[in-house]
C-alpha atoms as a PDB file:
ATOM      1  CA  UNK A   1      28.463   7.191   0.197  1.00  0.00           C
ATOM      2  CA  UNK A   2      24.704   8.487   0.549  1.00  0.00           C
ATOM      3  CA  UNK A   3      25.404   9.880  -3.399  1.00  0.00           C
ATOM      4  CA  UNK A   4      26.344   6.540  -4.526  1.00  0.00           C
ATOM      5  CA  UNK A   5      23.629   4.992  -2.707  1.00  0.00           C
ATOM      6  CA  UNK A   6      20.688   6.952  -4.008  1.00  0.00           C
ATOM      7  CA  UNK A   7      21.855   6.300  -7.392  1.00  0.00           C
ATOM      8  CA  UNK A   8      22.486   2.478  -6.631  1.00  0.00           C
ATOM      9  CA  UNK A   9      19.035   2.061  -5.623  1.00  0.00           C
ATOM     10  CA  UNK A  10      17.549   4.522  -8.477  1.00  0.00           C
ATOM     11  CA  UNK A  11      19.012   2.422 -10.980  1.00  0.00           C
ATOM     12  CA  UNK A  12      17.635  -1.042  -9.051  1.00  0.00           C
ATOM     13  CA  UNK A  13      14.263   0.513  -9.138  1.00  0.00           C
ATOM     14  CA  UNK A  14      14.186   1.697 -12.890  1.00  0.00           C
ATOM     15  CA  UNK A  15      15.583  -1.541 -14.082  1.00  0.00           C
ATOM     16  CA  UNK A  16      12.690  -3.524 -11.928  1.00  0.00           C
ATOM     17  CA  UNK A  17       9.987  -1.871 -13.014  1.00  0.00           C
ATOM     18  CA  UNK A  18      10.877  -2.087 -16.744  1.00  0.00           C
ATOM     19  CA  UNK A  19      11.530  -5.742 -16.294  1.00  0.00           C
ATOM     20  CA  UNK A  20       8.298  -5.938 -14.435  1.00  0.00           C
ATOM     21  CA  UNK A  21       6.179  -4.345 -17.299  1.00  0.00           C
ATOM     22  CA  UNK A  22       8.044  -5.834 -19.820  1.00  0.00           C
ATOM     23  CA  UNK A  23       7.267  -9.275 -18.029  1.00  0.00           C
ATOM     24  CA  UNK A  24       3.264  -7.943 -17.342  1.00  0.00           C
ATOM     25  CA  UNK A  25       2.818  -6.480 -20.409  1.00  0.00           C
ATOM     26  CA  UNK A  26       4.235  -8.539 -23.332  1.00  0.00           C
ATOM     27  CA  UNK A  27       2.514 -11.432 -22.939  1.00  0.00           C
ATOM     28  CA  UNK A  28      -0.808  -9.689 -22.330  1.00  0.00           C
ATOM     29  CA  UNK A  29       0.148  -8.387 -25.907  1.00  0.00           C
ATOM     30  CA  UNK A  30      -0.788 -11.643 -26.799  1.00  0.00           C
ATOM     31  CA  UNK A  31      -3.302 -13.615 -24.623  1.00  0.00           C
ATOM     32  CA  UNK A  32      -4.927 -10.695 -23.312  1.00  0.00           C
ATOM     33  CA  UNK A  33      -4.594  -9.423 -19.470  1.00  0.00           C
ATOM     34  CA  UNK A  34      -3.820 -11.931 -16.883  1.00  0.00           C
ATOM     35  CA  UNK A  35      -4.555 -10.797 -13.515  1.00  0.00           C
ATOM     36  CA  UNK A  36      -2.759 -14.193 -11.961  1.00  0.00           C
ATOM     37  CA  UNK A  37       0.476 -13.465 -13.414  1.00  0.00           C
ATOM     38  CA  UNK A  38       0.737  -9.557 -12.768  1.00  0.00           C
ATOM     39  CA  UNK A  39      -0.092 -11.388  -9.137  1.00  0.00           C
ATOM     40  CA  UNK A  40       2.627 -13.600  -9.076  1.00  0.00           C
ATOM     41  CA  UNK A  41       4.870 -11.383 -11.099  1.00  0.00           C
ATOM     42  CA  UNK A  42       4.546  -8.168  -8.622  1.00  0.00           C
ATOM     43  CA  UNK A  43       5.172 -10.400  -5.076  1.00  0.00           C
ATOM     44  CA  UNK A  44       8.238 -12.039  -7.324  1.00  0.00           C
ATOM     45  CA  UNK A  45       9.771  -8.740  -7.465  1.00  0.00           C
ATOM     46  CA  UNK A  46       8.405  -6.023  -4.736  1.00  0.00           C
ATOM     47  CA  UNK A  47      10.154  -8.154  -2.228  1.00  0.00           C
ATOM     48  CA  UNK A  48      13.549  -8.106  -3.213  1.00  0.00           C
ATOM     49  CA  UNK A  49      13.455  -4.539  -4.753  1.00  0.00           C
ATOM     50  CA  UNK A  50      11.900  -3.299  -1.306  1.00  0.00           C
ATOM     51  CA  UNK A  51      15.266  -4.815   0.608  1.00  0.00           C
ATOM     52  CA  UNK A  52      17.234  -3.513  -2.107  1.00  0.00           C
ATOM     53  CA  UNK A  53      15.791  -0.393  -1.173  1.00  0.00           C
ATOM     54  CA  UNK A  54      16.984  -0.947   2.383  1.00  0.00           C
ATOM     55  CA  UNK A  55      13.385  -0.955   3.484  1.00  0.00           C
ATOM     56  CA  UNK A  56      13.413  -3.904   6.824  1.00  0.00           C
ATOM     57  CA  UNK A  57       9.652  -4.073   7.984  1.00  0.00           C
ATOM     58  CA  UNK A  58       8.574  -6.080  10.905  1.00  0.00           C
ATOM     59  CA  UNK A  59       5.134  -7.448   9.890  1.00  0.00           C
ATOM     60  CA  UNK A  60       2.344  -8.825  12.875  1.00  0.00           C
ATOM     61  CA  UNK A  61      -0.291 -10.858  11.688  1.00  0.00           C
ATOM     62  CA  UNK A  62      -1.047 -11.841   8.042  1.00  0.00           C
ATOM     63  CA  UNK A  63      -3.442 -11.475   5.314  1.00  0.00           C
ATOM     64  CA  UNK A  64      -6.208 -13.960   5.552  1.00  0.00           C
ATOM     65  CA  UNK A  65      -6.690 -16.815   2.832  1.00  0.00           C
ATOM     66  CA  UNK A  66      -9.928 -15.317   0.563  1.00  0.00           C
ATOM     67  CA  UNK A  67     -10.869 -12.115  -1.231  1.00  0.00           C
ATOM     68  CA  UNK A  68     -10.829  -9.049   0.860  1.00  0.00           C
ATOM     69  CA  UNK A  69     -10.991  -5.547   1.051  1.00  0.00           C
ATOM     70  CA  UNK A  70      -7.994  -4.495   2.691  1.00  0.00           C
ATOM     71  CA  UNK A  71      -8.327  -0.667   4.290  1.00  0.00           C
ATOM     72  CA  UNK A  72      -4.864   0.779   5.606  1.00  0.00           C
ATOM     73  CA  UNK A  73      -3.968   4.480   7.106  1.00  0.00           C
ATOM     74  CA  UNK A  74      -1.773   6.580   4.621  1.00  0.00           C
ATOM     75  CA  UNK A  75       1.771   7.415   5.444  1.00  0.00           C
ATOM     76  CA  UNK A  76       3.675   6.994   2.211  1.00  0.00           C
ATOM     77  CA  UNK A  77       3.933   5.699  -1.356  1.00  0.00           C
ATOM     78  CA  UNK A  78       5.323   2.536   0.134  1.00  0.00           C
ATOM     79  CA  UNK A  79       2.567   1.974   2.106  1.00  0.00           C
ATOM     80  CA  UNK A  80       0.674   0.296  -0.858  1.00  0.00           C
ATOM     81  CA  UNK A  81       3.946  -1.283  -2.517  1.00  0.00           C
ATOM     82  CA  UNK A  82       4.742  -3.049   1.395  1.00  0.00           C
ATOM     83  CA  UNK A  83       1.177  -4.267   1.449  1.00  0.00           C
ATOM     84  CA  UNK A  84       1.021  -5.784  -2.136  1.00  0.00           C
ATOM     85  CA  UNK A  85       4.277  -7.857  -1.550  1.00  0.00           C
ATOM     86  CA  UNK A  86       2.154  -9.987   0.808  1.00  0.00           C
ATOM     87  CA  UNK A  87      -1.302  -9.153  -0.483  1.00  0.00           C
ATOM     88  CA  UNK A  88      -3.101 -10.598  -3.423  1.00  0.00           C
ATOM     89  CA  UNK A  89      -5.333  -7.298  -4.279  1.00  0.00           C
ATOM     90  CA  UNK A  90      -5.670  -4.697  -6.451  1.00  0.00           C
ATOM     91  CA  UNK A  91      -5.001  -1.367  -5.197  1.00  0.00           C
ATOM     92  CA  UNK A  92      -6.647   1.437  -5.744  1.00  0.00           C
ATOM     93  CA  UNK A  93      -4.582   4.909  -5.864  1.00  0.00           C
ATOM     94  CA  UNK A  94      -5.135   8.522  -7.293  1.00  0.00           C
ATOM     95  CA  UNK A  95      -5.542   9.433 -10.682  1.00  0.00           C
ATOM     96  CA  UNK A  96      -1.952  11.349 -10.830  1.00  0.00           C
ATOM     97  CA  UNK A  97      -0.139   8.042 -10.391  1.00  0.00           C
ATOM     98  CA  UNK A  98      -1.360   6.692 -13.958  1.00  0.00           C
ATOM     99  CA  UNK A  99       0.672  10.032 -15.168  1.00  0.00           C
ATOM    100  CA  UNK A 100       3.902   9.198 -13.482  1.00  0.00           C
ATOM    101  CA  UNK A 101       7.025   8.025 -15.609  1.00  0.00           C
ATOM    102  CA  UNK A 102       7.023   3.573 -16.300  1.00  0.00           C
ATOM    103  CA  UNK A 103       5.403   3.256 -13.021  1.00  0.00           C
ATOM    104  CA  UNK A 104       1.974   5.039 -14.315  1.00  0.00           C
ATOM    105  CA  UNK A 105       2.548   2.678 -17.149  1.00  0.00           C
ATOM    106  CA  UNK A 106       3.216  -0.202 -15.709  1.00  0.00           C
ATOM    107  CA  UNK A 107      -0.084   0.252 -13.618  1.00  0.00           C
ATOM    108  CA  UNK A 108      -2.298   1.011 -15.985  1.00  0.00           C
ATOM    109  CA  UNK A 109      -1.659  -2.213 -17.648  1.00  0.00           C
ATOM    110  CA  UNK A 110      -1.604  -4.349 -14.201  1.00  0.00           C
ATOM    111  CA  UNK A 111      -4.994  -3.556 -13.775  1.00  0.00           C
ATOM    112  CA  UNK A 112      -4.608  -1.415 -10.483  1.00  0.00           C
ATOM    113  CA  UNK A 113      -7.655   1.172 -10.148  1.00  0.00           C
ATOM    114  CA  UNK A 114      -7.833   4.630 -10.263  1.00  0.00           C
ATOM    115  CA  UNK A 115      -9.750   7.241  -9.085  1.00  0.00           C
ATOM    116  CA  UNK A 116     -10.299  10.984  -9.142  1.00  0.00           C
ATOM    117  CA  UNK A 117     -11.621  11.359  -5.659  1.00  0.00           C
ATOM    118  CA  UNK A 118     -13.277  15.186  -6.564  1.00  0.00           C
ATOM    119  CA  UNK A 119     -15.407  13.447  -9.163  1.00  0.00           C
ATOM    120  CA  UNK A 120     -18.416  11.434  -8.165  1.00  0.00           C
ATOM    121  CA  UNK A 121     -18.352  10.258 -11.815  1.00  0.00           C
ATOM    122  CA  UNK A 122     -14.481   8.755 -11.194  1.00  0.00           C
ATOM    123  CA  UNK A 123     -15.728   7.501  -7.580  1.00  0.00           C
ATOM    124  CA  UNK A 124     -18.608   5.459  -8.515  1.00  0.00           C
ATOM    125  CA  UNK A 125     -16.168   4.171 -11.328  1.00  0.00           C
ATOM    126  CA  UNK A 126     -13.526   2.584  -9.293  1.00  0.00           C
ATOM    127  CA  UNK A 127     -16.776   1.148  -6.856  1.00  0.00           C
ATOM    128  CA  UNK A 128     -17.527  -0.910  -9.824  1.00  0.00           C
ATOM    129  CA  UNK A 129     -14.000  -1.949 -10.596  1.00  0.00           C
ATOM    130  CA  UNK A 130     -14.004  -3.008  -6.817  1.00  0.00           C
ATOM    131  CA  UNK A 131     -17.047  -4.611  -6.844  1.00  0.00           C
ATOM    132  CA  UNK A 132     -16.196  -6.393 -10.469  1.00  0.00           C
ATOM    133  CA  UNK A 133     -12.464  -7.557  -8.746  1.00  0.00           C
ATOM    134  CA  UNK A 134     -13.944  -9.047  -6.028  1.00  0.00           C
ATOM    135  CA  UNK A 135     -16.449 -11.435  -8.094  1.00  0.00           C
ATOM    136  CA  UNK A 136     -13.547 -12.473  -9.166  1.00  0.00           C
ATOM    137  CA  UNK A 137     -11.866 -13.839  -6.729  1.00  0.00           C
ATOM    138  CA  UNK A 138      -9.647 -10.698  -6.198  1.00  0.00           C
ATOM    139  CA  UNK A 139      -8.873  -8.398  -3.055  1.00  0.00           C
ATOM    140  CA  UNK A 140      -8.800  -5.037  -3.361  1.00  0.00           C
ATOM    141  CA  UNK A 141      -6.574  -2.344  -1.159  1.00  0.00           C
ATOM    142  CA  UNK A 142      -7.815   0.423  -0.207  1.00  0.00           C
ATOM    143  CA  UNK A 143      -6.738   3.563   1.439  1.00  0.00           C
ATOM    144  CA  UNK A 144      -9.964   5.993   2.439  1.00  0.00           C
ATOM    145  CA  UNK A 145      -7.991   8.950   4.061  1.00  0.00           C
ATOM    146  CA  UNK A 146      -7.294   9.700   0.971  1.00  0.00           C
ATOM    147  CA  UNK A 147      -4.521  11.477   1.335  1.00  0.00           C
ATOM    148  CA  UNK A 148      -1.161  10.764   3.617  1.00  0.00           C
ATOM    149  CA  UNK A 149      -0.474  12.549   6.267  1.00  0.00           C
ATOM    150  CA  UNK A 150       1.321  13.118   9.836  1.00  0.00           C
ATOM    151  CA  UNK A 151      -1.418  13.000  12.521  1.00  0.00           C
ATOM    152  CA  UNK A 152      -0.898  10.426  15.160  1.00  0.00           C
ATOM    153  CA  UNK A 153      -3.944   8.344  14.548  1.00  0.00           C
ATOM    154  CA  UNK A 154      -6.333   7.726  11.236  1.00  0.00           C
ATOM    155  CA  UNK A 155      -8.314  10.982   9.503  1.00  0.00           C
ATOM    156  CA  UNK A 156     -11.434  11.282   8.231  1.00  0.00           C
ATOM    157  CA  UNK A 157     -12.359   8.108   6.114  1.00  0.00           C
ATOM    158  CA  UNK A 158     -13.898   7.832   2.823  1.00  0.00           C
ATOM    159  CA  UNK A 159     -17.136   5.610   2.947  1.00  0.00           C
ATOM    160  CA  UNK A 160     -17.155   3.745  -0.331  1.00  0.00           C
ATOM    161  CA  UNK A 161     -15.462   0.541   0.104  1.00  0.00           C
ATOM    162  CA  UNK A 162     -17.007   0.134   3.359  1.00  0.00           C
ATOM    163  CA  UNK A 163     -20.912   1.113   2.071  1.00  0.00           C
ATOM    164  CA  UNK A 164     -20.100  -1.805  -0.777  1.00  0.00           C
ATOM    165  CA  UNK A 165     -18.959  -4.436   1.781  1.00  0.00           C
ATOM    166  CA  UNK A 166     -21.857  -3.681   3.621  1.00  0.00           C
ATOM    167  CA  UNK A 167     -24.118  -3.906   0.904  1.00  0.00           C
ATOM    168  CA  UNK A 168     -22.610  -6.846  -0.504  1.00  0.00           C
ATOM    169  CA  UNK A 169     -21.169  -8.704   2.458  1.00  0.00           C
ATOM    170  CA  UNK A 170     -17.396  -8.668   1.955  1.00  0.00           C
ATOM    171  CA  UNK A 171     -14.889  -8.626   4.681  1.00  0.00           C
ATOM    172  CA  UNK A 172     -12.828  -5.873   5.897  1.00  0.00           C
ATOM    173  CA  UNK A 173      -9.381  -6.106   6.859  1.00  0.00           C
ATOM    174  CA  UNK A 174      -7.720  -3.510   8.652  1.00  0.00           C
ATOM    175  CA  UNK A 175      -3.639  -2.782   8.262  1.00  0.00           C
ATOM    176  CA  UNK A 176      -1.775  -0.240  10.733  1.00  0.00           C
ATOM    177  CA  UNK A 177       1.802   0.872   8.898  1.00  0.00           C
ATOM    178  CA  UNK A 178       3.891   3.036  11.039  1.00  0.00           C
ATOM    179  CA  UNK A 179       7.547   4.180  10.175  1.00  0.00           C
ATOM    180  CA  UNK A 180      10.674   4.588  12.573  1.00  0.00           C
ATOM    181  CA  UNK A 181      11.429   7.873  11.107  1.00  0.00           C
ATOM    182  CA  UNK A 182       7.793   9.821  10.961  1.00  0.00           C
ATOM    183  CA  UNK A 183       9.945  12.299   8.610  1.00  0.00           C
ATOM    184  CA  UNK A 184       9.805   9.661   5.953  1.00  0.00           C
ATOM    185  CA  UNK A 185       6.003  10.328   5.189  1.00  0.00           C
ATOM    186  CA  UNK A 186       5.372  11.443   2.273  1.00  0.00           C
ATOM    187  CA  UNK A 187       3.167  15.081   2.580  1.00  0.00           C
ATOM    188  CA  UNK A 188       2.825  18.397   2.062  1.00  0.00           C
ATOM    189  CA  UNK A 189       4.223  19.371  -1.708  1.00  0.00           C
ATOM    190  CA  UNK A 190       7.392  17.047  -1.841  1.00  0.00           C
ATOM    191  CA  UNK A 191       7.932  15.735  -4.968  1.00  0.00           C
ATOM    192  CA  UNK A 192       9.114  12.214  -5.478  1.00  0.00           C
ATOM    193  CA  UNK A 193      12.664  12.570  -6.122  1.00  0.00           C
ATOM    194  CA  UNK A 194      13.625  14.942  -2.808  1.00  0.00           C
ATOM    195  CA  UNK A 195      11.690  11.774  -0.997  1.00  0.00           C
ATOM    196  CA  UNK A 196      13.024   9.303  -2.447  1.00  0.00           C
ATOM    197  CA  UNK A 197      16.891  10.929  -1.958  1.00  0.00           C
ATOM    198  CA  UNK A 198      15.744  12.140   1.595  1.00  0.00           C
ATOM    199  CA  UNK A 199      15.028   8.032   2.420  1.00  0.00           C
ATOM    200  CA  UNK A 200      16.960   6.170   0.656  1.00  0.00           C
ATOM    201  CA  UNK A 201      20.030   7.613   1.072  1.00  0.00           C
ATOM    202  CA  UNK A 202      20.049   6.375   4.500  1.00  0.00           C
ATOM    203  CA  UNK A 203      21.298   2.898   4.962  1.00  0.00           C
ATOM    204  CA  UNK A 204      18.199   1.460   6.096  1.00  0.00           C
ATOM    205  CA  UNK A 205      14.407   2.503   6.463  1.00  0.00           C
ATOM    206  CA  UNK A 206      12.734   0.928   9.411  1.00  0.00           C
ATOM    207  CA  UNK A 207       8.422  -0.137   8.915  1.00  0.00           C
ATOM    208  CA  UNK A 208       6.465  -2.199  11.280  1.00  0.00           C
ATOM    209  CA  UNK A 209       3.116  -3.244   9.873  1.00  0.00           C
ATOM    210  CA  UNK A 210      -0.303  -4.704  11.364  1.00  0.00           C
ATOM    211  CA  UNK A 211      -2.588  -7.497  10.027  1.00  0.00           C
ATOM    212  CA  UNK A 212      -6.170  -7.413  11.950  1.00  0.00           C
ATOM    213  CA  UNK A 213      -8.485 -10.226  11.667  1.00  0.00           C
ATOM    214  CA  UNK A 214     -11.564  -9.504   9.120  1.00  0.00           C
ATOM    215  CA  UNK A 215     -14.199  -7.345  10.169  1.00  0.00           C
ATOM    216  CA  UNK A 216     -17.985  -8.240   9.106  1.00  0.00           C
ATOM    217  CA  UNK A 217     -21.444  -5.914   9.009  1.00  0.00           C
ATOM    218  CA  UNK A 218     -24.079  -5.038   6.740  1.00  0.00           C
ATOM    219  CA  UNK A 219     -24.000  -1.688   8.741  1.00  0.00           C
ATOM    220  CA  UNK A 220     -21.255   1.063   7.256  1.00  0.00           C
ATOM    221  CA  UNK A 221     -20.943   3.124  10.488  1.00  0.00           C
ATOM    222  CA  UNK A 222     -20.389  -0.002  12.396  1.00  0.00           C
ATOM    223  CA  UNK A 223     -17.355  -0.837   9.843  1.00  0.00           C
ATOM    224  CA  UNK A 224     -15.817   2.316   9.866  1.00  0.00           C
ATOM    225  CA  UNK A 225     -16.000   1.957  13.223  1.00  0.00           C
ATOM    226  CA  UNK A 226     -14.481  -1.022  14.223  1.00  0.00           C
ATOM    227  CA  UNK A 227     -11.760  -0.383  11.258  1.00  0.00           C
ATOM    228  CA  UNK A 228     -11.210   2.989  12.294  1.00  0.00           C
ATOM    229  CA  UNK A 229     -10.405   1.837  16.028  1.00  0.00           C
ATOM    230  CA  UNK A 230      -8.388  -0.841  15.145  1.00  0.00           C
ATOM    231  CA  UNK A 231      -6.143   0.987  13.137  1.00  0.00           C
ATOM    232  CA  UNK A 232      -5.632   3.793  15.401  1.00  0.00           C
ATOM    233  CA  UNK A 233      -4.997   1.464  18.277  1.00  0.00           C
ATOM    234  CA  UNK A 234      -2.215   0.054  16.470  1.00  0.00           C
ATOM    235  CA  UNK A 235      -0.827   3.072  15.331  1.00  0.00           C
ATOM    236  CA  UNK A 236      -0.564   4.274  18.510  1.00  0.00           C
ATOM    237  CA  UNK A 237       0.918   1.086  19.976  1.00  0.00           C
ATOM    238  CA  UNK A 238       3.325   0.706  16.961  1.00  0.00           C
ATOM    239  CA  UNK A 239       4.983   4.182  17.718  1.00  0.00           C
ATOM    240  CA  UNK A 240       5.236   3.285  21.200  1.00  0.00           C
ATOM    241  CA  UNK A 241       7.057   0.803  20.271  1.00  0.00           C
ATOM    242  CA  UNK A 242       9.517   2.325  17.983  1.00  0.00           C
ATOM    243  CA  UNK A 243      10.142   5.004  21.235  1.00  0.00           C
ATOM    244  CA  UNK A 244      10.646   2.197  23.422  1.00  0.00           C
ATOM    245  CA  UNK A 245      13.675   0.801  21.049  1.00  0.00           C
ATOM    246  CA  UNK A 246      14.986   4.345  20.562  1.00  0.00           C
ATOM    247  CA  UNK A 247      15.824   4.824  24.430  1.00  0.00           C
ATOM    248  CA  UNK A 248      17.286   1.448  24.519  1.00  0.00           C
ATOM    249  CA  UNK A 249      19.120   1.945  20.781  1.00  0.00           C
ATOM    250  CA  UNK A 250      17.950  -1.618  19.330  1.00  0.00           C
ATOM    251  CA  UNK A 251      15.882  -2.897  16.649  1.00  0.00           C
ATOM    252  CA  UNK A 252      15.172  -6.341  18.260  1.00  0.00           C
ATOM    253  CA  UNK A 253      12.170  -6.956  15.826  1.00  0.00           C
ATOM    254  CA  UNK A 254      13.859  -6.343  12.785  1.00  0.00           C
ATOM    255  CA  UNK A 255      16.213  -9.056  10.649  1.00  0.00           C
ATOM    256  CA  UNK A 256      18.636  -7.083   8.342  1.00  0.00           C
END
C-alpha cells in the first residue's frame, strides 16, 4: 500500500507541475511574464496537489490584505509551497532549487528569487528583486535561517529583508510552521526522493501553521526582535500542542 502510494502521489506531483508551467509559461511565450496569473495559477493548484499529497494543515490567523514581507522558520521544502497556497508573494529560495528537475524550471520562469547566500554579489541581488517586487504591489517570502533545521525554536537570522523594511518602511509578517512528525524535516544530507518516500508514504502528514499580525520599525534589531520572539513563541506553543493530542490520540484541529 505505502509502494502504491508514493508512486500515486509522484505521478500527481509530476503531472501538476508540468501542467502548471505549461499553463505559466506558454502564454508568457507570448505576452511576456505575468506575475498575476503565475499568482492565481500557483494558489489554483498548490491547494489541491498539497491534499493530494495527504498534507492536512491547521492554519491560525491569515495573511493580511497588502504587500508584505513574510519571514517564516525553516523546517521543510513544504514550508514555502504551504505558505504560497494562501500567500500572494514571491519567495525567495537557494540557488540549487533553480537546478532541480521541472520544478527549477518552472521557477525560474514564475519569477521566484534566488540567491546564493555565500555571495554578497547574489545577496544584494535578490535585495533588489525584493525591493523591485514590492513597488509592485507584490509580497515577498522570506526564510532568513537560511537553512532548515531541528532545533526547537528559530536560529540565527539573516538581516537583509529586515534592514530593507526598515529602510524602506515595509511590514513584517511573521509565520510559525511546525509538523506532527519533527522526523519529516527536511536536514542533514537527505536527498529529495528518500524524503519525499519517507513522508508521503504515510497516509497523512499533519502541519499547523501561524499568521502574526504585521510588525513595523525603521530599527532592524527591533524587527528581528519582535519577529524572532514571535515565531519562537509559537513554535513552542504549536508543539505543545501536537503533544497534548498525542496523549489523548486525536487530531481535533484538523479536517481530513
Amino acid at each position: 500500500m505505502k509502494t502504491l502510494r508514493v508512486c500515486y502521489r509522484a505521478v500527481i506531483l509530476v503531472g501538476c507541475l508540468i501542467f502548471h508551467i505549461v499553463w505559466v509559461v506558454v502564454p508568457a511565450l507570448f505576452r511576456g511574464r505575468d506575475l498575476d496569473h503565475a499568482f492565481n495559477t500557483s494558489q489554483l493548484w498548490l491547494g489541491w496537489v498539497l491534499h493530494q499529497l495527504g498534507v492536512r494543515a491547521d492554519k491560525k490567523g491569515s495573511p493580511p490584505p497588502g504587500n508584505f514581507i513574510y519571514i517564516g522558520n525553516h523546517r521543510c521544502y513544504l514550508d514555502g509551497i504551504l505558505a504560497m497556497s494562501e500567500v500572494r508573494a514571491l519567495p525567495v529560495v537557494k540557488a540549487e532549487v533553480s537546478n532541480w528537475p521541472l520544478i527549477g524550471y518552472g521557477a525560474r520562469r514564475t519569477g521566484i528569487i534566488f540567491v546564493k547566500r555565500q555571495s554578497k554579489t547574489s545577496r544584494t541581488g535578490a535585495l533588489d528583486a525584493m525591493r523591485e517586487a514590492l513597488k509592485m504591489g507584490f509580497s515577498v517570502l522570506v526564510y532568513p535561517e537560511g537553512t532548515t533545521h531541528l532545533q526547537p525554536t528559530t536560529i540565527d537570522f539573516r538581516t537583509g529583508a529586515f534592514n530593507l523594511a526598515a529602510k524602506e518602511g515595509y511590514g513584517i509578517v511573521p509565520m510559525a510552521i511546525e509538523y506532527k512528525e519533527e522526523s519529516d524535516a527536511w536536514v542533514g544530507d537527505e536527498t529529495f526522493l528518500p524524503h519525499f518516500i519517507r513522508c508521503f508514504g504515510r497516509k497523512r502528514m499533519y502541519i499547523k501553521i501561524r499568521y502574526g499580525e504585521p510588525i513595523f520599525s525603521d530599527n532592524t534589531d527591533e524587527l528581528v526582535k519582535m519577529a524572532k520572539d514571535w515565531i519562537d513563541e509559537n513554535m513552542l506553543a504549536i508543539r505543545q500542542e501536537f503533544e497534548l493530542e498525542k496523549t489523548t490520540e486525536a487530531i481535533p484541529a484538523f479536517a481530513d
